[in-house]
C-alpha atoms as a PDB file:
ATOM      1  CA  UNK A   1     160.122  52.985  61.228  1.00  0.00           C
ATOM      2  CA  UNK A   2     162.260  55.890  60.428  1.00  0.00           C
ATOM      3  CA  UNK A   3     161.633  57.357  63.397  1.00  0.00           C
ATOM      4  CA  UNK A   4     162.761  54.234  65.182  1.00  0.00           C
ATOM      5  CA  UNK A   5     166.277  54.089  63.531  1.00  0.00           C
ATOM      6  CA  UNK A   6     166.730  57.646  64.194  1.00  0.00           C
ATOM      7  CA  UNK A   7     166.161  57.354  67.676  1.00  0.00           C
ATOM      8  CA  UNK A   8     167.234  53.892  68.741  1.00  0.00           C
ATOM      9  CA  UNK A   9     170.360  53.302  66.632  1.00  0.00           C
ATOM     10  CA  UNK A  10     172.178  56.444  67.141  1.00  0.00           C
ATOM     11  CA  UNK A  11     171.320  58.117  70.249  1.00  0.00           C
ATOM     12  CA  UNK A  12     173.901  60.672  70.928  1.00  0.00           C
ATOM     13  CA  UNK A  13     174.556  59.876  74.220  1.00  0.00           C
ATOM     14  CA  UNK A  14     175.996  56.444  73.240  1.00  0.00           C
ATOM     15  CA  UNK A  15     178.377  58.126  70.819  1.00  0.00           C
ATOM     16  CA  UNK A  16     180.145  60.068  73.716  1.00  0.00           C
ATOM     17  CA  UNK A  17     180.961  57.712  76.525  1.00  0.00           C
ATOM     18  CA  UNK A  18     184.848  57.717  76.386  1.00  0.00           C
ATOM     19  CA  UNK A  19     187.040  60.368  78.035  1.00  0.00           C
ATOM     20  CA  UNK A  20     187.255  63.256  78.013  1.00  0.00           C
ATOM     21  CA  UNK A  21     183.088  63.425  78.289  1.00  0.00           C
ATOM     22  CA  UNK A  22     181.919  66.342  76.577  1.00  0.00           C
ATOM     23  CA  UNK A  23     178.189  66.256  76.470  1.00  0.00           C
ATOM     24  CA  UNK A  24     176.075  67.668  73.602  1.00  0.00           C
ATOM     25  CA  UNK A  25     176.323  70.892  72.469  1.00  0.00           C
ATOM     26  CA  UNK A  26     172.328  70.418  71.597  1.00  0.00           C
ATOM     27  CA  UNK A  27     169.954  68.020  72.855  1.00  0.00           C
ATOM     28  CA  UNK A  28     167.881  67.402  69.873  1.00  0.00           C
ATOM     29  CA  UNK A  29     168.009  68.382  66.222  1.00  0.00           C
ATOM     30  CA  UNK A  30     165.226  70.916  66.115  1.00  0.00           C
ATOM     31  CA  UNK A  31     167.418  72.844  69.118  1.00  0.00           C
ATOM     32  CA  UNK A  32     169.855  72.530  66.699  1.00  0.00           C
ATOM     33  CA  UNK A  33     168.340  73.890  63.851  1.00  0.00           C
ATOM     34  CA  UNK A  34     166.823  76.715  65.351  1.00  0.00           C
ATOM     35  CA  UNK A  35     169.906  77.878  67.597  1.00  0.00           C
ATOM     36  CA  UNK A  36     172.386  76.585  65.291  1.00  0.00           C
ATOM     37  CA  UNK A  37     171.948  75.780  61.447  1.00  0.00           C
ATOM     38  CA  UNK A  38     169.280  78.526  60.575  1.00  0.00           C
ATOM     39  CA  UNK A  39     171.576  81.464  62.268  1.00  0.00           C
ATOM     40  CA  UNK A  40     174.760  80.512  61.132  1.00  0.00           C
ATOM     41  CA  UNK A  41     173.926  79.840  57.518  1.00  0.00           C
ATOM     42  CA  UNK A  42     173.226  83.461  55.344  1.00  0.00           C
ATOM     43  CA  UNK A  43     172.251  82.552  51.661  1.00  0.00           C
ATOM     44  CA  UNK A  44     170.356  84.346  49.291  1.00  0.00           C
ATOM     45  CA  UNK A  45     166.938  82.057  49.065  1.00  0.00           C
ATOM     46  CA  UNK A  46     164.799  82.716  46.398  1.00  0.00           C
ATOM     47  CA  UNK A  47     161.559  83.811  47.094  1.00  0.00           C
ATOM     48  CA  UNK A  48     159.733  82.241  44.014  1.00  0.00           C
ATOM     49  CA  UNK A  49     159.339  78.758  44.028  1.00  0.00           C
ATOM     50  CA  UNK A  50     161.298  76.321  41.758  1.00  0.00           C
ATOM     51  CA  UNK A  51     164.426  78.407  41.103  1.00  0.00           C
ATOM     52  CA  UNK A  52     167.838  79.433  43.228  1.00  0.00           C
ATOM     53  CA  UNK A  53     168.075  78.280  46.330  1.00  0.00           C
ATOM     54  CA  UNK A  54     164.682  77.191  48.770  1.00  0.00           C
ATOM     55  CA  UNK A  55     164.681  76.929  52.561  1.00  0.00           C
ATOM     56  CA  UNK A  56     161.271  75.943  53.893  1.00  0.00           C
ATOM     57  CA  UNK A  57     161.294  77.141  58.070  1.00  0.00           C
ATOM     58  CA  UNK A  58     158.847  74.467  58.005  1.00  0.00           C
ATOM     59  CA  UNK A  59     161.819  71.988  57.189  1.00  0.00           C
ATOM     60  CA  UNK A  60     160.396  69.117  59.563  1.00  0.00           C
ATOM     61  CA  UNK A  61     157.722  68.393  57.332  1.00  0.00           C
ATOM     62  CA  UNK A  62     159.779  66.783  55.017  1.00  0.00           C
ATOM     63  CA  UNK A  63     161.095  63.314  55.585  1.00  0.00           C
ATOM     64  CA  UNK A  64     164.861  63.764  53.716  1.00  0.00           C
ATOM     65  CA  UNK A  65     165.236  67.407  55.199  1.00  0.00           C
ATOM     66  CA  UNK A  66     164.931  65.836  58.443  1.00  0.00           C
ATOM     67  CA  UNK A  67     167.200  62.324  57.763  1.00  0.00           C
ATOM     68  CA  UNK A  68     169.873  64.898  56.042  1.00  0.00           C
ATOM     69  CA  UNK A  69     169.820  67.442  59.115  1.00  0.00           C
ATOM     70  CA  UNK A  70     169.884  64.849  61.973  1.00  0.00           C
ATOM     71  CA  UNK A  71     173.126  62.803  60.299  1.00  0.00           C
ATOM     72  CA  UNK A  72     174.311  66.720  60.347  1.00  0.00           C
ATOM     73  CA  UNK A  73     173.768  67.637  63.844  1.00  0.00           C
ATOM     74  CA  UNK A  74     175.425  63.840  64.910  1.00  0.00           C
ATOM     75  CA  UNK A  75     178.374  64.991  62.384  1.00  0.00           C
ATOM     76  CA  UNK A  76     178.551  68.011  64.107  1.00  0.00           C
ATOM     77  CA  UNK A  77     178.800  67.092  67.555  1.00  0.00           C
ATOM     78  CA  UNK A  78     181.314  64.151  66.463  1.00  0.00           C
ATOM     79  CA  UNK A  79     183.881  67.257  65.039  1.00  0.00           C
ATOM     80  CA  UNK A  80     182.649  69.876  68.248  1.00  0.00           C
ATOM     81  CA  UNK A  81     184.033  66.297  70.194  1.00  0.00           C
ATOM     82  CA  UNK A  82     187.365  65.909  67.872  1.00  0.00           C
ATOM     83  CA  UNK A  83     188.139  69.690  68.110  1.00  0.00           C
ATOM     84  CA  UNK A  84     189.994  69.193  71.561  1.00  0.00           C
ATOM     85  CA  UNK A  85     192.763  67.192  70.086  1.00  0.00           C
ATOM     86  CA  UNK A  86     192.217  68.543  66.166  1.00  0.00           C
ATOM     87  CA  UNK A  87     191.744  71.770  65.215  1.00  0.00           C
ATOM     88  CA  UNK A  88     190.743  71.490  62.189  1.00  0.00           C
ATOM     89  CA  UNK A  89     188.017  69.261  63.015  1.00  0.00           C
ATOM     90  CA  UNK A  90     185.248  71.646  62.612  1.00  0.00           C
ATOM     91  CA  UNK A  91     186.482  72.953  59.303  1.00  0.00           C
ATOM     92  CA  UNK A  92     186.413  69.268  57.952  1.00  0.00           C
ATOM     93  CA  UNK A  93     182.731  69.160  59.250  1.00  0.00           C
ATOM     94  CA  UNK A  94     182.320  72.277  56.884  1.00  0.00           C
ATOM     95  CA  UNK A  95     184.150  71.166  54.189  1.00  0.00           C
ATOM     96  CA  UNK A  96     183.157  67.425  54.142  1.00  0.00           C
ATOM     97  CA  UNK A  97     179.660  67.373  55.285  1.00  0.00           C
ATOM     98  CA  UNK A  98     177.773  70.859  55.713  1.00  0.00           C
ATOM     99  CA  UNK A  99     178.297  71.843  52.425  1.00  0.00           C
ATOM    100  CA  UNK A 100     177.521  68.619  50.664  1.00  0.00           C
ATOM    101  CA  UNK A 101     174.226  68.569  52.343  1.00  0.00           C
ATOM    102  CA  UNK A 102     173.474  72.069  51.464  1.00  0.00           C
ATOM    103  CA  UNK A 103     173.306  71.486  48.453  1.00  0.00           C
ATOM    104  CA  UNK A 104     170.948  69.125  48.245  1.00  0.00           C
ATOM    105  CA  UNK A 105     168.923  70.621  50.917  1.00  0.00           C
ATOM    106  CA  UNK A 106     168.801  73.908  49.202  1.00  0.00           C
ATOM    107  CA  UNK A 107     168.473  73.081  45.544  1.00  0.00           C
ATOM    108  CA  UNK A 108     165.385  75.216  44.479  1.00  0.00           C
ATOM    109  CA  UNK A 109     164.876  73.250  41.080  1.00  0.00           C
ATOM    110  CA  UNK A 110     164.628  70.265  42.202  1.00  0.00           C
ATOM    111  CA  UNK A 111     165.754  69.307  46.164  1.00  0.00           C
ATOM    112  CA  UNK A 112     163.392  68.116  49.166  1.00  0.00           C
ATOM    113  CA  UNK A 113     162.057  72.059  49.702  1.00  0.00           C
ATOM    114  CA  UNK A 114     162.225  73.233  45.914  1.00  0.00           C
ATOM    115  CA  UNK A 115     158.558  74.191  46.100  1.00  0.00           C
ATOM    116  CA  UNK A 116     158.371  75.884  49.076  1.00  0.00           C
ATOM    117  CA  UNK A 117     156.774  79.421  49.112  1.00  0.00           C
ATOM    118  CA  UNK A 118     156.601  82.388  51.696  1.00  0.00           C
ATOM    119  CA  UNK A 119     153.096  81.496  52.745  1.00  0.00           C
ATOM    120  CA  UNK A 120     154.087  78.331  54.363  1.00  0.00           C
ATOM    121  CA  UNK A 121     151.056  76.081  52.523  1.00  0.00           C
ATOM    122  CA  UNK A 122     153.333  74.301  50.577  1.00  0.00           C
ATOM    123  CA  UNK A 123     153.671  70.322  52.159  1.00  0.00           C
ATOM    124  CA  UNK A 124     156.202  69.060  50.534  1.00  0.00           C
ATOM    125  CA  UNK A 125     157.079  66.630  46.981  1.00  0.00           C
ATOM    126  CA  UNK A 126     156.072  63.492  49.455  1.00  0.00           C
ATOM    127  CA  UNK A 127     157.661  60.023  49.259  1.00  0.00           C
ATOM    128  CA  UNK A 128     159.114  58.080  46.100  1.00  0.00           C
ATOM    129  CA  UNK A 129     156.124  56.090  44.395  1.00  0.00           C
ATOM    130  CA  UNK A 130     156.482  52.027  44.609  1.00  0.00           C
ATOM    131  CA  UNK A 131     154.546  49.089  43.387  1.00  0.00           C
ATOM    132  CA  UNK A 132     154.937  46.494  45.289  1.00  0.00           C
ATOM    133  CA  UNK A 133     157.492  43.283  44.093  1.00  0.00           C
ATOM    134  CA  UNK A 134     155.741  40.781  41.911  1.00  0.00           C
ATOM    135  CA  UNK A 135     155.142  37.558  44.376  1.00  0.00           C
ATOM    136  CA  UNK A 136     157.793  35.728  42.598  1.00  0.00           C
ATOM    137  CA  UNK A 137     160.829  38.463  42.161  1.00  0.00           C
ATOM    138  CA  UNK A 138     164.165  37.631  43.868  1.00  0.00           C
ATOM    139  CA  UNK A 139     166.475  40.521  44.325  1.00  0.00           C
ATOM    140  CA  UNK A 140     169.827  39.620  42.729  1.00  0.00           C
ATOM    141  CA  UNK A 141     172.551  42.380  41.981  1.00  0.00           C
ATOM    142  CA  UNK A 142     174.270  39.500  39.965  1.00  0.00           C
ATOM    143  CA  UNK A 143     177.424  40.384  41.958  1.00  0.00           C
ATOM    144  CA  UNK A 144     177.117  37.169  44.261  1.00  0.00           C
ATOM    145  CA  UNK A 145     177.900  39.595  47.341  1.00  0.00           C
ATOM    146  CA  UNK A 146     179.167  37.190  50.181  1.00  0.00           C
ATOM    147  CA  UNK A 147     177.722  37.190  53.873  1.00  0.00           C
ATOM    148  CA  UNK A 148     179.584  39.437  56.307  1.00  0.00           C
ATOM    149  CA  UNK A 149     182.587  37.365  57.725  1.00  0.00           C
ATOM    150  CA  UNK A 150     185.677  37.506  60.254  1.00  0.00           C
ATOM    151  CA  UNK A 151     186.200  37.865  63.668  1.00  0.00           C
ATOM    152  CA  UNK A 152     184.056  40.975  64.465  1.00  0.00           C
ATOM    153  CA  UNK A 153     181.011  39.378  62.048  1.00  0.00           C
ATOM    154  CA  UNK A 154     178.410  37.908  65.022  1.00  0.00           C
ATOM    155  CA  UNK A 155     179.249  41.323  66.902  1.00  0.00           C
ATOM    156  CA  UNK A 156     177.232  43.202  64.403  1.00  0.00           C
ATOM    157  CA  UNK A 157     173.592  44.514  65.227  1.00  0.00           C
ATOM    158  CA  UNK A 158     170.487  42.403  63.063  1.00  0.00           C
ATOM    159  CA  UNK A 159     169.864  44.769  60.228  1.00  0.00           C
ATOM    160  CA  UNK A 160     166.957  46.986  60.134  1.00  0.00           C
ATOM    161  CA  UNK A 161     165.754  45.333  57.111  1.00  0.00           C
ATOM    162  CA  UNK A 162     165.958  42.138  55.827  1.00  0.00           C
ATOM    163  CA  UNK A 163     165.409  42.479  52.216  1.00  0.00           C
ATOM    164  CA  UNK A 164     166.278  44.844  49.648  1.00  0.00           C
ATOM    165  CA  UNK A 165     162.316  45.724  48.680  1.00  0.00           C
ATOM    166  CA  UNK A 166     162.105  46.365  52.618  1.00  0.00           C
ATOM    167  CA  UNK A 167     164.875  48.901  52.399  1.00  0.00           C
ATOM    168  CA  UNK A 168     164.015  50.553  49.274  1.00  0.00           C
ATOM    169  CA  UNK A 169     159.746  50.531  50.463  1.00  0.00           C
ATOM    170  CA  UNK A 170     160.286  51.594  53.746  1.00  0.00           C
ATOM    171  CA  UNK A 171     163.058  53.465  54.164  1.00  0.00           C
ATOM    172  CA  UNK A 172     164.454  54.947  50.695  1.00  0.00           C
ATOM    173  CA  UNK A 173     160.901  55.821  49.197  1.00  0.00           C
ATOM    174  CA  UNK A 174     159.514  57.331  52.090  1.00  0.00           C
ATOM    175  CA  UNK A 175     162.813  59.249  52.956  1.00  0.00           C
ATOM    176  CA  UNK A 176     163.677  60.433  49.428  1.00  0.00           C
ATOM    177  CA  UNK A 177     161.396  63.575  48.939  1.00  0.00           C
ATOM    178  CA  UNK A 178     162.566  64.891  45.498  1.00  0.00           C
ATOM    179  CA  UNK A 179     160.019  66.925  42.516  1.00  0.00           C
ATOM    180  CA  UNK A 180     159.670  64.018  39.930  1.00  0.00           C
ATOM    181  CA  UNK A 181     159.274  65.215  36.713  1.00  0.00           C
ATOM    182  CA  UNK A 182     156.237  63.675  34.792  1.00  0.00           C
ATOM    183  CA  UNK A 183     157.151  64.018  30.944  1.00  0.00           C
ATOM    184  CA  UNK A 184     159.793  61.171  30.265  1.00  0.00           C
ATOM    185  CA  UNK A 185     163.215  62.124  29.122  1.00  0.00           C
ATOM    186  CA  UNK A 186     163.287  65.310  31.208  1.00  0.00           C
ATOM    187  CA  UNK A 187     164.296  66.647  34.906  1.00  0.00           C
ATOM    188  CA  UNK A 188     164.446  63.816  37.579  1.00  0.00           C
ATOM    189  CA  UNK A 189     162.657  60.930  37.030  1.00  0.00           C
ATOM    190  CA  UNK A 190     161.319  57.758  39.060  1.00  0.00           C
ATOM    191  CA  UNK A 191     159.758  54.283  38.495  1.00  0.00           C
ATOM    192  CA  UNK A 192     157.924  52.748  40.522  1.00  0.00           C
ATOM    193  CA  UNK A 193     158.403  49.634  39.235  1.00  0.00           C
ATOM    194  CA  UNK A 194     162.188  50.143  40.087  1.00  0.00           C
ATOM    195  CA  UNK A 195     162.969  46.606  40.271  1.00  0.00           C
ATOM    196  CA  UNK A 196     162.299  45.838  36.336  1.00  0.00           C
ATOM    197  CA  UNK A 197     165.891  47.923  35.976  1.00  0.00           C
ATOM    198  CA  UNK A 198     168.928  45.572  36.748  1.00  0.00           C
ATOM    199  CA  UNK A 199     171.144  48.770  37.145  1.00  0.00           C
ATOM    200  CA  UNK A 200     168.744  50.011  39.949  1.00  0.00           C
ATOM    201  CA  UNK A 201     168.604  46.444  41.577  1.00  0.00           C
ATOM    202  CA  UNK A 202     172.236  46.795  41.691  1.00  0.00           C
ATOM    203  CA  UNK A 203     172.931  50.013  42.778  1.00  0.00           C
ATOM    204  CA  UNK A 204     170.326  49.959  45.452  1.00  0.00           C
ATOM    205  CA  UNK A 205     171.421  46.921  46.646  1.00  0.00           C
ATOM    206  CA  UNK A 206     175.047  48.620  47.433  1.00  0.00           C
ATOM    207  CA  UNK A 207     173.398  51.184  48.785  1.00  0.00           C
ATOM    208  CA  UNK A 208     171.269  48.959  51.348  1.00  0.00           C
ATOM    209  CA  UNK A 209     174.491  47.144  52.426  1.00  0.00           C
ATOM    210  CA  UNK A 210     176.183  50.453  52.860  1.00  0.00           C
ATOM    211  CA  UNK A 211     173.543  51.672  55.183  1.00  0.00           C
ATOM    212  CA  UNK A 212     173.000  48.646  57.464  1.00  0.00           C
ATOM    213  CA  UNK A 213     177.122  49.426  57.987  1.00  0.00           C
ATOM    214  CA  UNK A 214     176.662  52.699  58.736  1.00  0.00           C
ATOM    215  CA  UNK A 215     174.232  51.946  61.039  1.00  0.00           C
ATOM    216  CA  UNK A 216     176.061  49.674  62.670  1.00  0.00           C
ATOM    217  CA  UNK A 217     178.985  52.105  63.276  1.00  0.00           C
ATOM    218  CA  UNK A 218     177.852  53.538  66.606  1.00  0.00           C
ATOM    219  CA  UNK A 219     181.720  54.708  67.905  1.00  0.00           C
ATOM    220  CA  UNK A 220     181.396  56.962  64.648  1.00  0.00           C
ATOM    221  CA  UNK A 221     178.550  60.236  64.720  1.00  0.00           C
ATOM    222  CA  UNK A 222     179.032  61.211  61.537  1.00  0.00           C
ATOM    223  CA  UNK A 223     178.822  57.809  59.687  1.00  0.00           C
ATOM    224  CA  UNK A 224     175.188  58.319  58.573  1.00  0.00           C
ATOM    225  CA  UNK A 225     176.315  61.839  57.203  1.00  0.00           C
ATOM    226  CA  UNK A 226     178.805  60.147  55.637  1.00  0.00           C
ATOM    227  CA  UNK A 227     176.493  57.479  54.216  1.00  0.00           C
ATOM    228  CA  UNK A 228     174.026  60.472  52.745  1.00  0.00           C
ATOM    229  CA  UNK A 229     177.065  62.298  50.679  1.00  0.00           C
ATOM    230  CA  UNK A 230     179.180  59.589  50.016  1.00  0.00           C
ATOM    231  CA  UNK A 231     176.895  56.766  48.799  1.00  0.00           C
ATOM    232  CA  UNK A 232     173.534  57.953  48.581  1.00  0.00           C
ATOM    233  CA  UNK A 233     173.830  60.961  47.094  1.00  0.00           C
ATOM    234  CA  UNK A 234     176.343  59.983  43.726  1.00  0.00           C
ATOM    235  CA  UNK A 235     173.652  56.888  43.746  1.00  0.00           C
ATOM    236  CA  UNK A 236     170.665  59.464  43.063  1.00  0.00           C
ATOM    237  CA  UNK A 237     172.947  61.233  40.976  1.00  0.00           C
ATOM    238  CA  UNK A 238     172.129  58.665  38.495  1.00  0.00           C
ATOM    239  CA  UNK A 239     169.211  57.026  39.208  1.00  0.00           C
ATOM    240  CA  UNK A 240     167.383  59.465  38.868  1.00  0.00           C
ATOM    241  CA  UNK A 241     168.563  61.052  36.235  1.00  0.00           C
ATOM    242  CA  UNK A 242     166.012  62.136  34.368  1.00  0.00           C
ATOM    243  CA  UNK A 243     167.778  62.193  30.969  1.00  0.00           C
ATOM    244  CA  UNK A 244     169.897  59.444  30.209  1.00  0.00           C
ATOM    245  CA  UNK A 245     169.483  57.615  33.192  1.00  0.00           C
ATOM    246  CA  UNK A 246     168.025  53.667  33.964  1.00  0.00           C
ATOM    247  CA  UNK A 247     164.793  55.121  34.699  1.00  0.00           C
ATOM    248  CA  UNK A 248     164.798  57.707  32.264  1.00  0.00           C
ATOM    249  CA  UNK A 249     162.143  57.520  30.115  1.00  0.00           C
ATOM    250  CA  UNK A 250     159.713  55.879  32.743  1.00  0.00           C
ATOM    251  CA  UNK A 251     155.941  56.746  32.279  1.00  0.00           C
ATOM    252  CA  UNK A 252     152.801  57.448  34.125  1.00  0.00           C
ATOM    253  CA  UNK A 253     151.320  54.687  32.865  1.00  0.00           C
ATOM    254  CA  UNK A 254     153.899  52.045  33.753  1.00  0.00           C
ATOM    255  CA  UNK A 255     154.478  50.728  30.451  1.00  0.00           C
ATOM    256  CA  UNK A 256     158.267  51.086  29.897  1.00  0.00           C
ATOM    257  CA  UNK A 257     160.210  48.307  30.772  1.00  0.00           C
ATOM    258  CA  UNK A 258     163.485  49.481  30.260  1.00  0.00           C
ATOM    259  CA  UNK A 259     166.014  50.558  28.235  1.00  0.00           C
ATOM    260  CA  UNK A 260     167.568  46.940  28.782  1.00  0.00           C
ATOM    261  CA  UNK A 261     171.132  45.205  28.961  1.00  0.00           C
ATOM    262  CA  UNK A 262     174.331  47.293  27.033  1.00  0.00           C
ATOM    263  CA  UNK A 263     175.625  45.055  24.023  1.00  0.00           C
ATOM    264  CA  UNK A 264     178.787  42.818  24.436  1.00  0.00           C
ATOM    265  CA  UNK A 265     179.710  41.362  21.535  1.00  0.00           C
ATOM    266  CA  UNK A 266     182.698  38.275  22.411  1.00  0.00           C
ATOM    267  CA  UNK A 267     186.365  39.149  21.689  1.00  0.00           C
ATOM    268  CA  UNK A 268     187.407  37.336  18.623  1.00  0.00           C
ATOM    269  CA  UNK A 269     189.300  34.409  18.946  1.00  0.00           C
ATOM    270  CA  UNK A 270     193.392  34.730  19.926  1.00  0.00           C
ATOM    271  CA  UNK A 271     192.436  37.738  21.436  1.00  0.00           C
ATOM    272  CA  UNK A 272     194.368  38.538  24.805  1.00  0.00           C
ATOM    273  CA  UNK A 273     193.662  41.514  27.551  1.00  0.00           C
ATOM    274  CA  UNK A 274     196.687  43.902  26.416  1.00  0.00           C
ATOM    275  CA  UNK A 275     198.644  43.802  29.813  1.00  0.00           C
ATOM    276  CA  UNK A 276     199.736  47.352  30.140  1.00  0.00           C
ATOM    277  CA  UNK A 277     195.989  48.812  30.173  1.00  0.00           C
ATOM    278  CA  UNK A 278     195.307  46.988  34.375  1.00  0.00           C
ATOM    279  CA  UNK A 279     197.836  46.835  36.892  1.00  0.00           C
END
């Protein structure tokens, strides 16, 4: 499946039809890699596992290394394209996406290649645990989102998935390769039985709808990339933060159900919004 959206909904080619044509600086992201990325970037990477900064040269073995570097390369070749008429196009790809994904991609705590070692046995942290929705669960973000609308709403592509527990099982979970810490209250942490968290319902919701639109912006390469550091990324931030986050004190047992709702006590009665705190 993941293949299938990498390879169908943002072929390269597609992306650089209007004058002036420049083709492809690289015809696939492991040419890119290899020739590019892994020459060009000089960082000191930690030999012992879990600590400083990791780089695994077997980076195709894991799912989110290869997600994060593909939206890269497309980013890349969208700014290598821009550079004609803006020179400071391939600083912004620097600045605004290379770096963001770096360091992610190279977090040796706790990224998608934190556990790689210099023997190259080391397969990676896997996908995101999920149980599956109970038979009678109905995703609601309890923000009433509307349907897309306007002229240009039949123009867009069907969505790769048509519910959120689609998204988040086949796409998010299996693309999300992260070192889940097992004792509640402490590094990242992961539930499986994400949906009994309203916050995470939420959130991933938002984060669904923001990657069937990137996906559907094919006159844009670097709108994935953009999805990844702009969305996804301050997203994971929280959700799986291990400490005081919704899933925070989640357990291998599957017992916790929550730290539940914050308290809102009703304004007392006369009360009015003081006017000079909103626009």
């Amino acid at each position: 499946m993941i293949d299938d959206l990498l390879d169908d909904e943002f072929a390269l080619d597609d992306d650089f039809d209007e004058d002036p044509q420049i083709d492809p600086a690289f015809e696939s992201v492991e040419q890119w890699v290899s020739e590019y990325l892994a020459a060009v970037i000089n960082r000191k990477i930690d030999p012992q596992a879990g600590r400083g900064l990791a780089w695994d040269p077997g980076w195709w073995r894991h799912s989110e290394v290869v997600a994060r570097l593909t939206a890269l390369w497309w980013a890349f070749e969208g700014a290598r394209l821009r550079s004609r008429e803006d020179r400071s196009a391939m600083s912004g790809w620097w600045v605004e996406h290379c770096e963001p994904h770096l360091r992610v991609l190279l977090d040796g705590e706790t990224g998608p290649m934190s556990g790689a070692n210099e023997g190259g046995t080391w397969l990676g942290h896997g996908s995101l645990a999920y149980e599956p929705t109970p038979g009678t669960w109905h995703a609601d973000d309890l923000a009433d989102l509307p349907e897309p609308a306007g002229e240009n709403a039949d123009e867009l592509p069907e969505p790769a998935f048509s519910r959120l527990e689609d998204f988040v099982e086949s796409y998010f979970c299996v693309v999300i390769n992260r070192k889940i810490d097992l004792q509640p209250g402490h590094g990242l942490s992961w539930d499986p039985c994400w949906w009994r968290h309203q916050e995470v319902v939420s959130r991933l919701t938002s984060l669904w709808w923001a990657f069937e639109d990137a996906r559907a912006a094919s006159d844009d390469p670097a709108a994935m990339s953009t999805w990844w550091i702009r969305h996804c990324d301050p997203h994971l931030r929280v959700l799986l933060d291990g400490e005081d986050g919704p899933m925070s004190l989640t357990n291998g047992a599957g017992t916790w159900l929550g730290h539940g709702g914050l308290g809102a006590d009703p304004p007392p009665e006369g009360w009015v919004r003081p006017a000079h705190l909103t626009p």
